[in-house]
N, C-alpha and C. Protein backbone atom coordinates (compact mmCIF):
# COMPACT_ATOMS: atom_id res chain seq x y z
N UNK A 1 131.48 103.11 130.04
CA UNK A 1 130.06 102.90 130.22
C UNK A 1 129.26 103.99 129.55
N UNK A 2 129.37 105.16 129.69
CA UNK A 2 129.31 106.07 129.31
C UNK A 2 128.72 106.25 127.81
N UNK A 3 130.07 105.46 127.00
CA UNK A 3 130.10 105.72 125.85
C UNK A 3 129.28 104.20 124.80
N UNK A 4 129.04 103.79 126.15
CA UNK A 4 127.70 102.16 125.17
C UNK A 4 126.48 102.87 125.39
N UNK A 5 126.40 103.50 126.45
CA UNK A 5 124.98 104.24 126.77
C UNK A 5 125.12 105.32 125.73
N UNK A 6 125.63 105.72 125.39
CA UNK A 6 125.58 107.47 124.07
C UNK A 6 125.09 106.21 122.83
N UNK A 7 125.61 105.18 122.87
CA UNK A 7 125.92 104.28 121.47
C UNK A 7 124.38 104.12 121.35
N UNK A 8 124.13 103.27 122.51
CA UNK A 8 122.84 102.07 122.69
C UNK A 8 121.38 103.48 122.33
N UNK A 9 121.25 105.05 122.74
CA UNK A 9 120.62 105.74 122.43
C UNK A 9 120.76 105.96 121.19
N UNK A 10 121.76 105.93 120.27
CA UNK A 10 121.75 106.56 119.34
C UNK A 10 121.34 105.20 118.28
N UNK A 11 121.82 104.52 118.63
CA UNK A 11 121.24 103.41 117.82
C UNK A 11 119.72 102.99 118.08
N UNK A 12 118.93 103.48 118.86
CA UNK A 12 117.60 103.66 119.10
C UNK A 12 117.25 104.60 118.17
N UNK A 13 117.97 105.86 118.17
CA UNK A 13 117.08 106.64 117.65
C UNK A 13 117.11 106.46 116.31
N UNK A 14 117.98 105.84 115.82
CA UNK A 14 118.42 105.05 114.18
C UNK A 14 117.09 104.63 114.02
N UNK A 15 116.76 103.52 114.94
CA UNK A 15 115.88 102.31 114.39
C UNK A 15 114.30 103.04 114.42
N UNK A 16 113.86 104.06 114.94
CA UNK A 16 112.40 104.79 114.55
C UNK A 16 112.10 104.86 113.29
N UNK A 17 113.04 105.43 112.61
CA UNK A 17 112.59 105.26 111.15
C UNK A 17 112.34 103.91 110.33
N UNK A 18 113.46 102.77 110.63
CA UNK A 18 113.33 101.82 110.04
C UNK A 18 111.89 100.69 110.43
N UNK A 19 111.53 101.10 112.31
CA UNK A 19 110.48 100.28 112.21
C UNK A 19 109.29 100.58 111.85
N UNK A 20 109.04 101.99 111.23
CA UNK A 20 107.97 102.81 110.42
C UNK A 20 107.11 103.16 111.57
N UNK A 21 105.94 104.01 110.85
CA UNK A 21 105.02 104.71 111.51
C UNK A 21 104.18 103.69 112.24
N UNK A 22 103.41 104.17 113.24
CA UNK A 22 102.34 102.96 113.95
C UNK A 22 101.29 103.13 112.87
N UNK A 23 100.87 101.69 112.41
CA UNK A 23 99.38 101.76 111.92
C UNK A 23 98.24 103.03 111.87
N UNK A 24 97.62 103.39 111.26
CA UNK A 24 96.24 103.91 111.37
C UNK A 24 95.70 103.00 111.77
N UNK A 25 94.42 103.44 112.72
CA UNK A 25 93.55 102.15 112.93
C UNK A 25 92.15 102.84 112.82
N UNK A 26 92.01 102.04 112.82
CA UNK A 26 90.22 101.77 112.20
C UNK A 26 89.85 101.15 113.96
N UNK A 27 90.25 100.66 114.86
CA UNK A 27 89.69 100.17 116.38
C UNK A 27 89.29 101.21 116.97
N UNK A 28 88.14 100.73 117.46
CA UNK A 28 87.79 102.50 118.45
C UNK A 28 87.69 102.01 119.74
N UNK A 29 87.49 100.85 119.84
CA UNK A 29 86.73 100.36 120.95
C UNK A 29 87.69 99.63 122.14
N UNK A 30 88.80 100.02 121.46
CA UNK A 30 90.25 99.41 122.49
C UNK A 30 89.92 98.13 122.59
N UNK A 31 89.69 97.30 121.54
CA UNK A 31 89.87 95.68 121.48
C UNK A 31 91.09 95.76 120.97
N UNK A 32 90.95 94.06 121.22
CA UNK A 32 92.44 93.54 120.29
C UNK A 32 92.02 93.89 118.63
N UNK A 33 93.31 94.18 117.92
CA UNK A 33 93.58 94.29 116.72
C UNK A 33 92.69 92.72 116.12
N UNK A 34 92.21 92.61 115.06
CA UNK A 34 92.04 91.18 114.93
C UNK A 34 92.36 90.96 113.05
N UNK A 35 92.44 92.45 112.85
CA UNK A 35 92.57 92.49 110.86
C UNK A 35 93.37 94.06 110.70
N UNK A 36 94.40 93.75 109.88
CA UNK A 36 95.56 94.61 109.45
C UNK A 36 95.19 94.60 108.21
N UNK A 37 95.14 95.88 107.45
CA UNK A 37 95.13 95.88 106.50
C UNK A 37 95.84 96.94 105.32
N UNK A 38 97.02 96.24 105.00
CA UNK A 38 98.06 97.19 104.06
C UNK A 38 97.92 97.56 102.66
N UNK A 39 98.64 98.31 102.23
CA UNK A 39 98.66 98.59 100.31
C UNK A 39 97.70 99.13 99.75
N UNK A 40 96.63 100.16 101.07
CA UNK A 40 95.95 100.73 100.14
C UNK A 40 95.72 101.70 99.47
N UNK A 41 94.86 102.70 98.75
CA UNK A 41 95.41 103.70 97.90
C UNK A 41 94.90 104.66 98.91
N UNK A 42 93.58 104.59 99.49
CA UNK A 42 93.46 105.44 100.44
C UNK A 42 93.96 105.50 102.09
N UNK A 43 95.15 104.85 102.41
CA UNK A 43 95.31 105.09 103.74
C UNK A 43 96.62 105.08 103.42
N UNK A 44 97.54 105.90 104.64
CA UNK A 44 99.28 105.76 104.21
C UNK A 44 99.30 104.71 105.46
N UNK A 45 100.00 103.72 105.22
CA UNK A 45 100.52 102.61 106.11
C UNK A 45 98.88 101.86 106.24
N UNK A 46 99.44 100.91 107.12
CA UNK A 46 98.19 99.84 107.92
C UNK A 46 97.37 100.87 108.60
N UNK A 47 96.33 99.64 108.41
CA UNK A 47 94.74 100.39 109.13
C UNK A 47 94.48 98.93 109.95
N UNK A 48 94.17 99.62 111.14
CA UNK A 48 93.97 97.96 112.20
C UNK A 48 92.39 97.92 112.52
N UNK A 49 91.89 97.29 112.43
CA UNK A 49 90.49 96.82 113.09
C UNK A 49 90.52 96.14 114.24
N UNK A 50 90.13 96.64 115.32
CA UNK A 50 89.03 95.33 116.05
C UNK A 50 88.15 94.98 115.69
N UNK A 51 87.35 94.16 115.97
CA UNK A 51 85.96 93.20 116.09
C UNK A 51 84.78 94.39 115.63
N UNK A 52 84.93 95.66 116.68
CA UNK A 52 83.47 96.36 116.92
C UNK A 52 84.01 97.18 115.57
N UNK A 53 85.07 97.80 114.84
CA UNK A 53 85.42 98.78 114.09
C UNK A 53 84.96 97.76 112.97
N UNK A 54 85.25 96.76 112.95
CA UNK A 54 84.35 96.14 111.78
C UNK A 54 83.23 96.01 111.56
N UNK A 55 82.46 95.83 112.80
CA UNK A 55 80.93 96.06 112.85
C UNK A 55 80.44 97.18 112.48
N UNK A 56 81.02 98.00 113.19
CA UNK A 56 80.78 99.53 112.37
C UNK A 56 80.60 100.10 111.39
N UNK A 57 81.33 99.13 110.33
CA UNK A 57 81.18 99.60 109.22
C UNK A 57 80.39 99.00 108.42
N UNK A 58 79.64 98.00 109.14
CA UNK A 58 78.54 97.26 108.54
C UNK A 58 78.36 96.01 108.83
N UNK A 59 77.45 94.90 108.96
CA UNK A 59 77.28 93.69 108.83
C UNK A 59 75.95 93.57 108.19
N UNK A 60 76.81 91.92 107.91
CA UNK A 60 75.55 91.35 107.18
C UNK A 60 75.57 89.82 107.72
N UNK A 61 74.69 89.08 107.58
CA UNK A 61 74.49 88.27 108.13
C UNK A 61 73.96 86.86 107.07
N UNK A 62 75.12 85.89 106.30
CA UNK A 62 74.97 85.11 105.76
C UNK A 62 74.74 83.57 106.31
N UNK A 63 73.38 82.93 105.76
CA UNK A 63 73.27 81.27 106.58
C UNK A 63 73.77 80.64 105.21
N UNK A 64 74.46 79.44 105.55
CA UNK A 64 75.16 78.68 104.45
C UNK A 64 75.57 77.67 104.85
N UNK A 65 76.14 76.41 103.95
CA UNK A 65 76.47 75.55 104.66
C UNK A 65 77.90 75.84 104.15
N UNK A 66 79.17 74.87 104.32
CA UNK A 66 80.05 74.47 104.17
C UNK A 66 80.89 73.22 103.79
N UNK A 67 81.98 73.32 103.36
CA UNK A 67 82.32 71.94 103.07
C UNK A 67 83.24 71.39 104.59
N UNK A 68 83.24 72.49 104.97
CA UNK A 68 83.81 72.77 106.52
C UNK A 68 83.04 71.98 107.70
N UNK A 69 81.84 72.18 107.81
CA UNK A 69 81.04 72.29 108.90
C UNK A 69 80.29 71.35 108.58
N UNK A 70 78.95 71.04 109.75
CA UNK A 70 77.84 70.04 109.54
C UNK A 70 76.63 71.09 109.18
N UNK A 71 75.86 70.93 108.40
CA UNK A 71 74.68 71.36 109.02
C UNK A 71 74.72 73.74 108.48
N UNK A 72 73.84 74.11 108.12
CA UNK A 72 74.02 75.49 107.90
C UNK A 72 74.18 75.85 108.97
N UNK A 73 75.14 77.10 109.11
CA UNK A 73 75.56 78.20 109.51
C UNK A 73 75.39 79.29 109.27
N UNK A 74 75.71 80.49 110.77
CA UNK A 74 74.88 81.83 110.32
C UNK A 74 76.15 82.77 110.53
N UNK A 75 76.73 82.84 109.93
CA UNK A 75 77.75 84.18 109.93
C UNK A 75 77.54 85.59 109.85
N UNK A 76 78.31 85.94 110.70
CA UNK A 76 78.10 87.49 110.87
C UNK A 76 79.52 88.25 110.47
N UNK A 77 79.45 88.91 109.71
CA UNK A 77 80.83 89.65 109.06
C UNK A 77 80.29 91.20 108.37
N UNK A 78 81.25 91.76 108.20
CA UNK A 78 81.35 92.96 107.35
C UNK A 78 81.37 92.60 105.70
N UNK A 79 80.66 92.75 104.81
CA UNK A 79 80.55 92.43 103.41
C UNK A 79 81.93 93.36 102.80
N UNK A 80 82.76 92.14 102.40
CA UNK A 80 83.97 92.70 101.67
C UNK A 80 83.77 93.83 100.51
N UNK A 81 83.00 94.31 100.11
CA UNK A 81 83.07 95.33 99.19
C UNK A 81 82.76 96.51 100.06
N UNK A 82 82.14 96.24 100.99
CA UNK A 82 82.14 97.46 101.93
C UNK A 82 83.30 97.74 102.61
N UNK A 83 84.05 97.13 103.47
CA UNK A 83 85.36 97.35 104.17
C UNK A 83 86.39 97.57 102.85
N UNK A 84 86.57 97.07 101.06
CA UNK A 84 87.44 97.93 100.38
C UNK A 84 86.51 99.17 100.27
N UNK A 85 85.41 99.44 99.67
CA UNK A 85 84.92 100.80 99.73
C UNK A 85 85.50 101.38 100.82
N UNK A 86 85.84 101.34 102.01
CA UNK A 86 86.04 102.36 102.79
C UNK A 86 87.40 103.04 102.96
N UNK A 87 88.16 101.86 102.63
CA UNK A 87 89.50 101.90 102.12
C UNK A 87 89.80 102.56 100.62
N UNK A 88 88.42 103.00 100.45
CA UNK A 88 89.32 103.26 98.51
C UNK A 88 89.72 102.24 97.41
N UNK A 89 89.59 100.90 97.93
CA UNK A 89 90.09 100.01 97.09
C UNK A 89 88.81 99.82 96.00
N UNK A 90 89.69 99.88 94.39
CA UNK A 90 88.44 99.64 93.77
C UNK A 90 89.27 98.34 92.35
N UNK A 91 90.63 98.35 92.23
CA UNK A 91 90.75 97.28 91.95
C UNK A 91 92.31 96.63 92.24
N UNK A 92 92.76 95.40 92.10
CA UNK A 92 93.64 94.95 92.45
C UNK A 92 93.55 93.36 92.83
N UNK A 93 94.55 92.95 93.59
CA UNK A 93 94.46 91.21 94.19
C UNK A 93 94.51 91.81 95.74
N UNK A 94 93.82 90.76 96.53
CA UNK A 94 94.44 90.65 97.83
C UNK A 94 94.81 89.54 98.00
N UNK A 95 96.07 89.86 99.40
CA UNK A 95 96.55 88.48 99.81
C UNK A 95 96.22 88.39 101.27
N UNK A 96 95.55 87.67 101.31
CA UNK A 96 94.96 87.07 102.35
C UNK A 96 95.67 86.63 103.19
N UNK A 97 95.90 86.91 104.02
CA UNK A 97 96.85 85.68 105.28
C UNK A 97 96.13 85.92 106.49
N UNK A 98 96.39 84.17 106.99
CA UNK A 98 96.39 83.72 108.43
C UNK A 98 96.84 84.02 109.57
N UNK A 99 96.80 83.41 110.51
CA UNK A 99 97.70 83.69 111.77
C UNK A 99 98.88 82.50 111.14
N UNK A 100 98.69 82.16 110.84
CA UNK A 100 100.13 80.73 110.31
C UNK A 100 100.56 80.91 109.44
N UNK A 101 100.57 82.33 108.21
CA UNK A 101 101.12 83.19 107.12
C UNK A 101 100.57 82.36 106.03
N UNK A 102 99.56 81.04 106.01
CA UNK A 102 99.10 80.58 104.98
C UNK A 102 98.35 82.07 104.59
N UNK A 103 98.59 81.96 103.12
CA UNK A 103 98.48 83.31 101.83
C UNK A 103 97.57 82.82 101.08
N UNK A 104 96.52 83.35 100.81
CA UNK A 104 95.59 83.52 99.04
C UNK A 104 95.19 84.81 98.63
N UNK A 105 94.77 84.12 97.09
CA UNK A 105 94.72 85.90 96.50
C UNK A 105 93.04 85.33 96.33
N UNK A 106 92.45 86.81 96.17
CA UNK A 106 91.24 87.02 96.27
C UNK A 106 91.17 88.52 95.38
N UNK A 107 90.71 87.99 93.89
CA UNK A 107 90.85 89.28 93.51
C UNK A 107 89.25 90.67 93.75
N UNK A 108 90.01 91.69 93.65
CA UNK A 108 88.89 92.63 94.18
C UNK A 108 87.60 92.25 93.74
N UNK A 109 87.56 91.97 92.19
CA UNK A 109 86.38 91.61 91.55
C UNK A 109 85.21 90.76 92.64
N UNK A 110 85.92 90.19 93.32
CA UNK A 110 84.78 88.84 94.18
C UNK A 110 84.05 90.09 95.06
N UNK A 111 84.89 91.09 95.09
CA UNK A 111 84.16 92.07 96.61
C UNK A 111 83.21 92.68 95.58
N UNK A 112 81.62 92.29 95.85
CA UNK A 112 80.71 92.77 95.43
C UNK A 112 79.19 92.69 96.34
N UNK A 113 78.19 93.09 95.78
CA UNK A 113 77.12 93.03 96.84
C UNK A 113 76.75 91.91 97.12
N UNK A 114 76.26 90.92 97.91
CA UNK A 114 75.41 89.94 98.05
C UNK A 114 77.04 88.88 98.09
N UNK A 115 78.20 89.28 97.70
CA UNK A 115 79.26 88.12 97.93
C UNK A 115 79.86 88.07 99.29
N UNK A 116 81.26 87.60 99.23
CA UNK A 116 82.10 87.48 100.53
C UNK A 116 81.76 88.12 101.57
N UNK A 117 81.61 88.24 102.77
CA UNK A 117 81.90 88.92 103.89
C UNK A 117 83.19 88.30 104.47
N UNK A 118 83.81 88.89 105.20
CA UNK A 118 84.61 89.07 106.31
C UNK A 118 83.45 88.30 107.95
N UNK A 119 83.60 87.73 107.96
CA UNK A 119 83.08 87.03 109.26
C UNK A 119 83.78 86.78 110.52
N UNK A 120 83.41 87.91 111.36
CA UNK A 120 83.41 87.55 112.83
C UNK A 120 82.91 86.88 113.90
N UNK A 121 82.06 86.28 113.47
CA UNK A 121 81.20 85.95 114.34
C UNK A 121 80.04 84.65 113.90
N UNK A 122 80.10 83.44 114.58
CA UNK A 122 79.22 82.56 114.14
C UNK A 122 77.86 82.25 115.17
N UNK A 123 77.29 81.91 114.62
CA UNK A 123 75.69 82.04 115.48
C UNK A 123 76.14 83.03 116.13
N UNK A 124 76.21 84.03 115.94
CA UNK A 124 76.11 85.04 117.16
C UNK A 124 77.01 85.41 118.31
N UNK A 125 77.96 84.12 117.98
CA UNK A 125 79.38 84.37 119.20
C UNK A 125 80.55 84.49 118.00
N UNK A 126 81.66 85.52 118.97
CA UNK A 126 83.03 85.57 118.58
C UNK A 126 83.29 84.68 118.02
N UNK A 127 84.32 83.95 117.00
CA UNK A 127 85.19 83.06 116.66
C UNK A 127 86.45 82.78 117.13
N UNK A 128 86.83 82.03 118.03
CA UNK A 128 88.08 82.14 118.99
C UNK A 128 88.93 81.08 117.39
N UNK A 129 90.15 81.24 117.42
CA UNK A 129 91.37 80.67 116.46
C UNK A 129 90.92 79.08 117.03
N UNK A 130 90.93 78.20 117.43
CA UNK A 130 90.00 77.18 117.87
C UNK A 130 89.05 76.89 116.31
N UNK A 131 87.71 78.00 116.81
CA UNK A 131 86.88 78.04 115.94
C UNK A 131 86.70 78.34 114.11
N UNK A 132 88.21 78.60 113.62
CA UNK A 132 88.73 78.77 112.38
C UNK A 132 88.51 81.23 112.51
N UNK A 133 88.74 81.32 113.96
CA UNK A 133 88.53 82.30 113.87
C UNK A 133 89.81 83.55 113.96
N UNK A 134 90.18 84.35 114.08
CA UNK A 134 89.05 85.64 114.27
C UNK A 134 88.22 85.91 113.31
N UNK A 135 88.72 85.64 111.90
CA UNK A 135 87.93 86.11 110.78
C UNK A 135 88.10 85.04 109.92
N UNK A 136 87.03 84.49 109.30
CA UNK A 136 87.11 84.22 108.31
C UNK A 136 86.25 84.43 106.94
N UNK A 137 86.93 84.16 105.98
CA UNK A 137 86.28 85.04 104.68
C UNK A 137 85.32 83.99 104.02
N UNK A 138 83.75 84.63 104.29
CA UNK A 138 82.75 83.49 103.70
C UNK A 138 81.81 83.88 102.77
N UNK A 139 81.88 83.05 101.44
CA UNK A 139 81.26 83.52 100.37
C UNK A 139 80.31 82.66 100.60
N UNK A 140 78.38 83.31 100.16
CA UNK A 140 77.40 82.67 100.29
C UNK A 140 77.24 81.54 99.66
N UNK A 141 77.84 80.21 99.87
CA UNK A 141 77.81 79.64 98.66
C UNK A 141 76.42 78.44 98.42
N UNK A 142 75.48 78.85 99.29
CA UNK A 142 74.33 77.91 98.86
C UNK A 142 73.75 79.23 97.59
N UNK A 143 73.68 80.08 98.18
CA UNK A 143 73.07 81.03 97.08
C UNK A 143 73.34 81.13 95.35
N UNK A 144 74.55 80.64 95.52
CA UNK A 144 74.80 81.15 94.11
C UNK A 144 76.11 79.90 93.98
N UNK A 145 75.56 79.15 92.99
CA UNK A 145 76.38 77.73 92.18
C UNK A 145 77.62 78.08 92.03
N UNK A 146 77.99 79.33 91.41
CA UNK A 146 79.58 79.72 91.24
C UNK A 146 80.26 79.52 92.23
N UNK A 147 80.10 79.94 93.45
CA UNK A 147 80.51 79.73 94.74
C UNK A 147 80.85 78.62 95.23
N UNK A 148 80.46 77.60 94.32
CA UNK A 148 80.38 75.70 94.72
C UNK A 148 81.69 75.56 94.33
N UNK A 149 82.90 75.95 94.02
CA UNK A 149 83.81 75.48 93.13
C UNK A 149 85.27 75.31 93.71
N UNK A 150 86.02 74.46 93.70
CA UNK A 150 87.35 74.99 94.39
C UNK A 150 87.98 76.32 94.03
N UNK A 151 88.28 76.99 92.99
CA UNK A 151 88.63 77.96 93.36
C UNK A 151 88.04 79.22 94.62
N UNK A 152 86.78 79.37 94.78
CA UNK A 152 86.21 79.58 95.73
C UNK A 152 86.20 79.25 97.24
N UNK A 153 86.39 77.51 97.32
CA UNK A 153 86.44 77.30 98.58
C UNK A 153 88.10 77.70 98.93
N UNK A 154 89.15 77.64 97.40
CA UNK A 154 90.24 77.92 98.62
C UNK A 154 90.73 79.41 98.53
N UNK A 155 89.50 80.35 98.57
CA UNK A 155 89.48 81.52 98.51
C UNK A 155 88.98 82.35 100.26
N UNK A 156 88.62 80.83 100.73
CA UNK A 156 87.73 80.77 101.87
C UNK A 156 88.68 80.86 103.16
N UNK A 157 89.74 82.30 103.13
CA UNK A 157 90.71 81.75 104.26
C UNK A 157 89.98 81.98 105.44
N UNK A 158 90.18 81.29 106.23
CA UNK A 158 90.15 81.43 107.98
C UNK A 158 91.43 81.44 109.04
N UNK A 159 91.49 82.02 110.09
CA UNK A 159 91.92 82.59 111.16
C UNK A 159 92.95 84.08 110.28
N UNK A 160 92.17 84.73 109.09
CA UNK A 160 92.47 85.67 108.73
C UNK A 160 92.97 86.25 109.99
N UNK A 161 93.62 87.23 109.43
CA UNK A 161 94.53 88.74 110.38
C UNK A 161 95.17 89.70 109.79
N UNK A 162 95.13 89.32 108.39
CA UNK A 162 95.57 90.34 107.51
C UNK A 162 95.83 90.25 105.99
N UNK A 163 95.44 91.27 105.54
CA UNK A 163 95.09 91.41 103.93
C UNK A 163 95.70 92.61 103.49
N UNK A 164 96.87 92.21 102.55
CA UNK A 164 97.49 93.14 101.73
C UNK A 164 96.95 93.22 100.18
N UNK A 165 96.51 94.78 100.18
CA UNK A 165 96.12 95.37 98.63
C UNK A 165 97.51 94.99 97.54
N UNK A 166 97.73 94.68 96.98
CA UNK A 166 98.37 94.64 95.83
C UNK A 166 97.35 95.16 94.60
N UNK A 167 98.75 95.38 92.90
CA UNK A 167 98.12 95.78 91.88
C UNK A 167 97.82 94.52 91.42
């Protein structure tokens, strides 16, 4: 007995290294995690957000319609060139994923002023996974015709949770 218990510790202490460091996080507010975000040049490992750590770092507030929805909508998100600015990211692809590991790339170029946000929040309430939520990524697209296009809409992931920097 003895000697599975010496084993079963030591093979614990093996596996610390392999399951890596805990995240950096970006949450202050002791919410749930709702966006992971890896591969970037300025952070070593993942940086986790909640809801309010995203707010924090800015919102903006886009009305638009969709090919999604009825009727315009008012989204509330963090403007993607601001959340890579904070990260250091200034060029590269991201890959976008879901809660269901559906993947797109979104190259940095789109993160600019007046484009994408990161959206938490519709009219004013949370986005429950239900609602295509926690996050989803919404480019203004009544504003600006480019935005009308499929490559765009399927740039448009929802129930985001995490975005890896790649070169």
């Amino acid at each position: 007995m003895i000697r599975i218990g010496t084993l079963l510790t030591a093979l614990a202490v093996l596996a610390v290294p392999v399951l890596g460091a805990p995240a950096a996080t970006a949450a202050s507010h002791e919410e749930e995690v709702v966006l992971t975000v890896t591969g970037t040049t300025a952070a070593e490992g993942p940086v986790a957000y909640d809801r309010a750590a995203l707010a924090d770092l800015g919102s903006e507030t886009v009305t638009t319609t969709t090919i999604w929805t009825e009727g315009p909508q008012v989204f509330t998100g963090v403007p993607l060139h601001i959340l890579l600015d904070s990260l250091g990211v200034t060029e590269g692809t991201l890959l976008a994923s879901a809660i269901n590991d559906y993947t797109v790339e979104i190259p940095v170029t789109d993160a600019v002023p007046g484009g994408p946000i990161v959206a938490y929040a519709l009219d004013g309430e949370p986005m429950s996974v239900r609602d295509k939520g926690p996050l989803w990524i919404i480019y203004p697209y009544d504003t600006n015709p480019e935005y009308q296009s499929e490559v765009i809409y399927a740039r448009s992931i929802w129930q985001l949770d995490r975005i890896e920097v790649t070169e």
